[in-house]
C-alpha atoms as a PDB file:
ATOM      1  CA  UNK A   1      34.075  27.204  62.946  1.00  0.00           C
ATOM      2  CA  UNK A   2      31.299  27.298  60.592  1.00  0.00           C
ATOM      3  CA  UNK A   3      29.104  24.824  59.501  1.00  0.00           C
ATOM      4  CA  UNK A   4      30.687  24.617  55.940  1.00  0.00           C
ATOM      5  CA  UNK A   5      31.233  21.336  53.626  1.00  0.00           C
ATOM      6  CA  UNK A   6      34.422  21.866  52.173  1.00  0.00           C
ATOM      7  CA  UNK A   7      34.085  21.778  48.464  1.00  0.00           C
ATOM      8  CA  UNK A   8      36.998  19.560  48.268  1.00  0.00           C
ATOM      9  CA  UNK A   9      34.541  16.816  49.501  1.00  0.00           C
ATOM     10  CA  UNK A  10      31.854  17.467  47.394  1.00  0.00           C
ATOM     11  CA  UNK A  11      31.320  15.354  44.438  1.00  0.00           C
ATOM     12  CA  UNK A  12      30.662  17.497  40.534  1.00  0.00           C
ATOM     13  CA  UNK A  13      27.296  16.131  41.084  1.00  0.00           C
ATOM     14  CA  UNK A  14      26.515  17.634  44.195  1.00  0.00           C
ATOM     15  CA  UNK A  15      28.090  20.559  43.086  1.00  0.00           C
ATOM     16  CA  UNK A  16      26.061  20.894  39.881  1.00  0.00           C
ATOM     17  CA  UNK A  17      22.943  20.581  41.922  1.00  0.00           C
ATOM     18  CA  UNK A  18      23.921  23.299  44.815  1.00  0.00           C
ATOM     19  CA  UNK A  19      24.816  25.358  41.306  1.00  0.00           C
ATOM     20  CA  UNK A  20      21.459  24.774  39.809  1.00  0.00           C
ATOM     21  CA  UNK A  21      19.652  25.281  43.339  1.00  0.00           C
ATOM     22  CA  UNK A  22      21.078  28.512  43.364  1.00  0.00           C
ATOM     23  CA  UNK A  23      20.421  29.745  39.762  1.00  0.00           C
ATOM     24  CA  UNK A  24      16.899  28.746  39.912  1.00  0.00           C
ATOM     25  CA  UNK A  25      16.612  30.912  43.592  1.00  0.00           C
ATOM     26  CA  UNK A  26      17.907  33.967  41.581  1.00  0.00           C
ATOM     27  CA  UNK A  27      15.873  33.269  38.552  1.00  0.00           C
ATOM     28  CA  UNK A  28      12.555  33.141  41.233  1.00  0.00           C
ATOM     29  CA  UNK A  29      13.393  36.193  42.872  1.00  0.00           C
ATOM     30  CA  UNK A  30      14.515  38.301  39.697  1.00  0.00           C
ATOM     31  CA  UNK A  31      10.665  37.482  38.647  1.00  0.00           C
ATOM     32  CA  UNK A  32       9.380  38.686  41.111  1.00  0.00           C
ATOM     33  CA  UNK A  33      10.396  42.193  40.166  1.00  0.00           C
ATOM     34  CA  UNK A  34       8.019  44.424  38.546  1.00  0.00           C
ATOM     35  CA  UNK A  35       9.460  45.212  35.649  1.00  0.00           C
ATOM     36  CA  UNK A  36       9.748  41.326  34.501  1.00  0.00           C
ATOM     37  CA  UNK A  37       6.474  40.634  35.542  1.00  0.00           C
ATOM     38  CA  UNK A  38       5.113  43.235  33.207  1.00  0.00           C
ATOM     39  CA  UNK A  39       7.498  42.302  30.175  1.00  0.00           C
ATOM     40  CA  UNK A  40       6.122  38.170  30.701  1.00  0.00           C
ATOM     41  CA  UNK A  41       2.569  39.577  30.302  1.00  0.00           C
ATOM     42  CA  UNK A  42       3.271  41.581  27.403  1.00  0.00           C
ATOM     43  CA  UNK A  43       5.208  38.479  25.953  1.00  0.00           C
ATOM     44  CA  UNK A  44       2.433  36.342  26.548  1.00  0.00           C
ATOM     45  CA  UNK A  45      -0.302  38.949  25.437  1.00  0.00           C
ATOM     46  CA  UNK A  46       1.679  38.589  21.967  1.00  0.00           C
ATOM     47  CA  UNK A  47       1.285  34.574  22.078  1.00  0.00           C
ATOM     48  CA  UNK A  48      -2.267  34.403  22.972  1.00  0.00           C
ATOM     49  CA  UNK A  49      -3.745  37.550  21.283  1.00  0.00           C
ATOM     50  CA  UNK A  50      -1.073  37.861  18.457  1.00  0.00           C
ATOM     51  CA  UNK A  51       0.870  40.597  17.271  1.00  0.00           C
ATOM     52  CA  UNK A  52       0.193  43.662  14.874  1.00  0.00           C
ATOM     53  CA  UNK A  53       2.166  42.030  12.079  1.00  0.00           C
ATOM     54  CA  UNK A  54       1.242  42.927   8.450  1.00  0.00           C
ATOM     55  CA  UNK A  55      -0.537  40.689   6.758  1.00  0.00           C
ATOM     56  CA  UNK A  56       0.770  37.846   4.843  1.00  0.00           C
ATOM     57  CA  UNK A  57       1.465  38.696   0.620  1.00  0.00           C
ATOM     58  CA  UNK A  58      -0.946  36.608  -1.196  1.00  0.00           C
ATOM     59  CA  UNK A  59       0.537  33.727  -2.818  1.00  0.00           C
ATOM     60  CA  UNK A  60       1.996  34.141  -6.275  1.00  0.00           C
ATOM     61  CA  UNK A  61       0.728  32.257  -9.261  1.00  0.00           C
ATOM     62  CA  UNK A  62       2.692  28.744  -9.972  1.00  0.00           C
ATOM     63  CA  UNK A  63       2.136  29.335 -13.553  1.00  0.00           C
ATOM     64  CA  UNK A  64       2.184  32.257 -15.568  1.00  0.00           C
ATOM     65  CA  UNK A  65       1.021  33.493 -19.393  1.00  0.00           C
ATOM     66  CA  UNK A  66       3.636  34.267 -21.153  1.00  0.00           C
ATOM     67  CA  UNK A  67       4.542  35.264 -24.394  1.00  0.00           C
ATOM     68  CA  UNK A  68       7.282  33.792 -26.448  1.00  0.00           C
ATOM     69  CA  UNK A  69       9.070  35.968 -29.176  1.00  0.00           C
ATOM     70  CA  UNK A  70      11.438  33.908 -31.669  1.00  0.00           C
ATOM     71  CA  UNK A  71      14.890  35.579 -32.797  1.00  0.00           C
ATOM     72  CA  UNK A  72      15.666  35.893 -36.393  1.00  0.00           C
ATOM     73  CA  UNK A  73      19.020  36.912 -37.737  1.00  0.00           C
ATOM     74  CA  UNK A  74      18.769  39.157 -40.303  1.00  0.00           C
ATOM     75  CA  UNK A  75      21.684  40.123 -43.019  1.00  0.00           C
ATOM     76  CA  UNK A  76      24.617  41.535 -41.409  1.00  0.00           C
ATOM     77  CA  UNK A  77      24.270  39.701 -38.083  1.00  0.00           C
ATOM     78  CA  UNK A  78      21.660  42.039 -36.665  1.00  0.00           C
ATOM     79  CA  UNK A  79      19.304  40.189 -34.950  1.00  0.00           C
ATOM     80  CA  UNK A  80      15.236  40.975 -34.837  1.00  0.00           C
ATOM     81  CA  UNK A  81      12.453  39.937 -32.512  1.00  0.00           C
ATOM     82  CA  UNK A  82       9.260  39.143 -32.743  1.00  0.00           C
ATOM     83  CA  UNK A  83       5.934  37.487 -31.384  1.00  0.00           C
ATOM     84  CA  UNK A  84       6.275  33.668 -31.958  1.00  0.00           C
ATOM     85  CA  UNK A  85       3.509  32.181 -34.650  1.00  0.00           C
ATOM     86  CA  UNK A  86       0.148  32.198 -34.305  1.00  0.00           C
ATOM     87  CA  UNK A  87      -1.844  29.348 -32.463  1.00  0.00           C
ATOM     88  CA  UNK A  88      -3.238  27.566 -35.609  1.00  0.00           C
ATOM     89  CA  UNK A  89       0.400  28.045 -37.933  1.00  0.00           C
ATOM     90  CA  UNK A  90       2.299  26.896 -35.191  1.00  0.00           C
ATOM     91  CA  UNK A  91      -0.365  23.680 -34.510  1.00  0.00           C
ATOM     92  CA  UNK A  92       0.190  22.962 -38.810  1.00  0.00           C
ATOM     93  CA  UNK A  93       3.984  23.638 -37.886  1.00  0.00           C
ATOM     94  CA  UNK A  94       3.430  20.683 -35.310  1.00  0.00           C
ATOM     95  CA  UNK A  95       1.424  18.500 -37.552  1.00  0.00           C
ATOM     96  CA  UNK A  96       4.063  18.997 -40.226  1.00  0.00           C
ATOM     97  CA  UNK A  97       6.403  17.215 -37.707  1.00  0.00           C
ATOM     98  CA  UNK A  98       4.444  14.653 -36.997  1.00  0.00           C
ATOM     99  CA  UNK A  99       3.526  13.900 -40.614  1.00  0.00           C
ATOM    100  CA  UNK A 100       7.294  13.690 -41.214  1.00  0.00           C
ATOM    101  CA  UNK A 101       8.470  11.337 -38.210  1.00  0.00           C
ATOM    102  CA  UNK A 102       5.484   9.016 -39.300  1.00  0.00           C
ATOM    103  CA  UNK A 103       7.338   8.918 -43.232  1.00  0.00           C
ATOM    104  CA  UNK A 104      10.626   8.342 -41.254  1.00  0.00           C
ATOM    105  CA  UNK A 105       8.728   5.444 -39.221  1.00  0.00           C
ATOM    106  CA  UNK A 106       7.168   3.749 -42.230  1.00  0.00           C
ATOM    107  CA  UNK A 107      10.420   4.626 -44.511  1.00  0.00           C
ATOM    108  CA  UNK A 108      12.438   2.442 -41.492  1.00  0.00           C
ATOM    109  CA  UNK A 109      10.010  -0.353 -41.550  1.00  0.00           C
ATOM    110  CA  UNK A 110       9.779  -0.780 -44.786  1.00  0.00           C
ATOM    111  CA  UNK A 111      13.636  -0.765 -45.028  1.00  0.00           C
ATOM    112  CA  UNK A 112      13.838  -3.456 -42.259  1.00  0.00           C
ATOM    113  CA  UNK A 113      10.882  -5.516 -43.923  1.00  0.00           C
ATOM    114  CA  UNK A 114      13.139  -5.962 -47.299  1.00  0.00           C
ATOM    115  CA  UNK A 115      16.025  -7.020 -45.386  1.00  0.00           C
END
């Protein structure tokens, strides 16, 4: 008879490791070979010298000019486009706002100063 351990007496540990003993003999030899020898060079050729990748697209802008049109409906329910105000009319369009909310403000306080 041969000098065989049944596997009926081996435990799933010593199994696993006679498994893993022999997966890691095949994986040794198989590198061995030529062919895998020359694709791990080439693989690590790519790591330490790097590849012949295009080069990265510079980074868009976070913020953008743009303009801002404003839509008026005309007769008829056509509507029409155009540029938005000018800088300076739309700054008086902004301190015409303000003006108001401060009336508002005073209006309220003097309303709640009678009562």
């Amino acid at each position: 008879m041969e000098n065989v351990t049944p596997l009926a007496r081996l435990t799933p540990a010593e199994v696993y490791k006679l498994h893993i003993q022999k997966v890691r003999r095949n994986a040794a030899i198989e590198r061995q070979a030529k062919e895998i020898q020359a694709d791990v060079a080439r693989v690590q050729a790519l790591y330490t010298e790097g590849s012949t990748r295009k080069a990265a697209p510079a980074p868009a802008p976070q913020f953008t000019e743009a303009t801002s049109y404003t839509v008026t409906r005309l007769p008829g329910g056509a509507a029409l486009s155009g540029r938005k105000r000018s800088a300076a009319s739309a700054d008086a369009a902004t301190e015409a706002k303000r003006e108001r909310r401060r009336a508002r403000r005073a209006a309220r306080k003097a309303r709640q100063a009678g009562n």
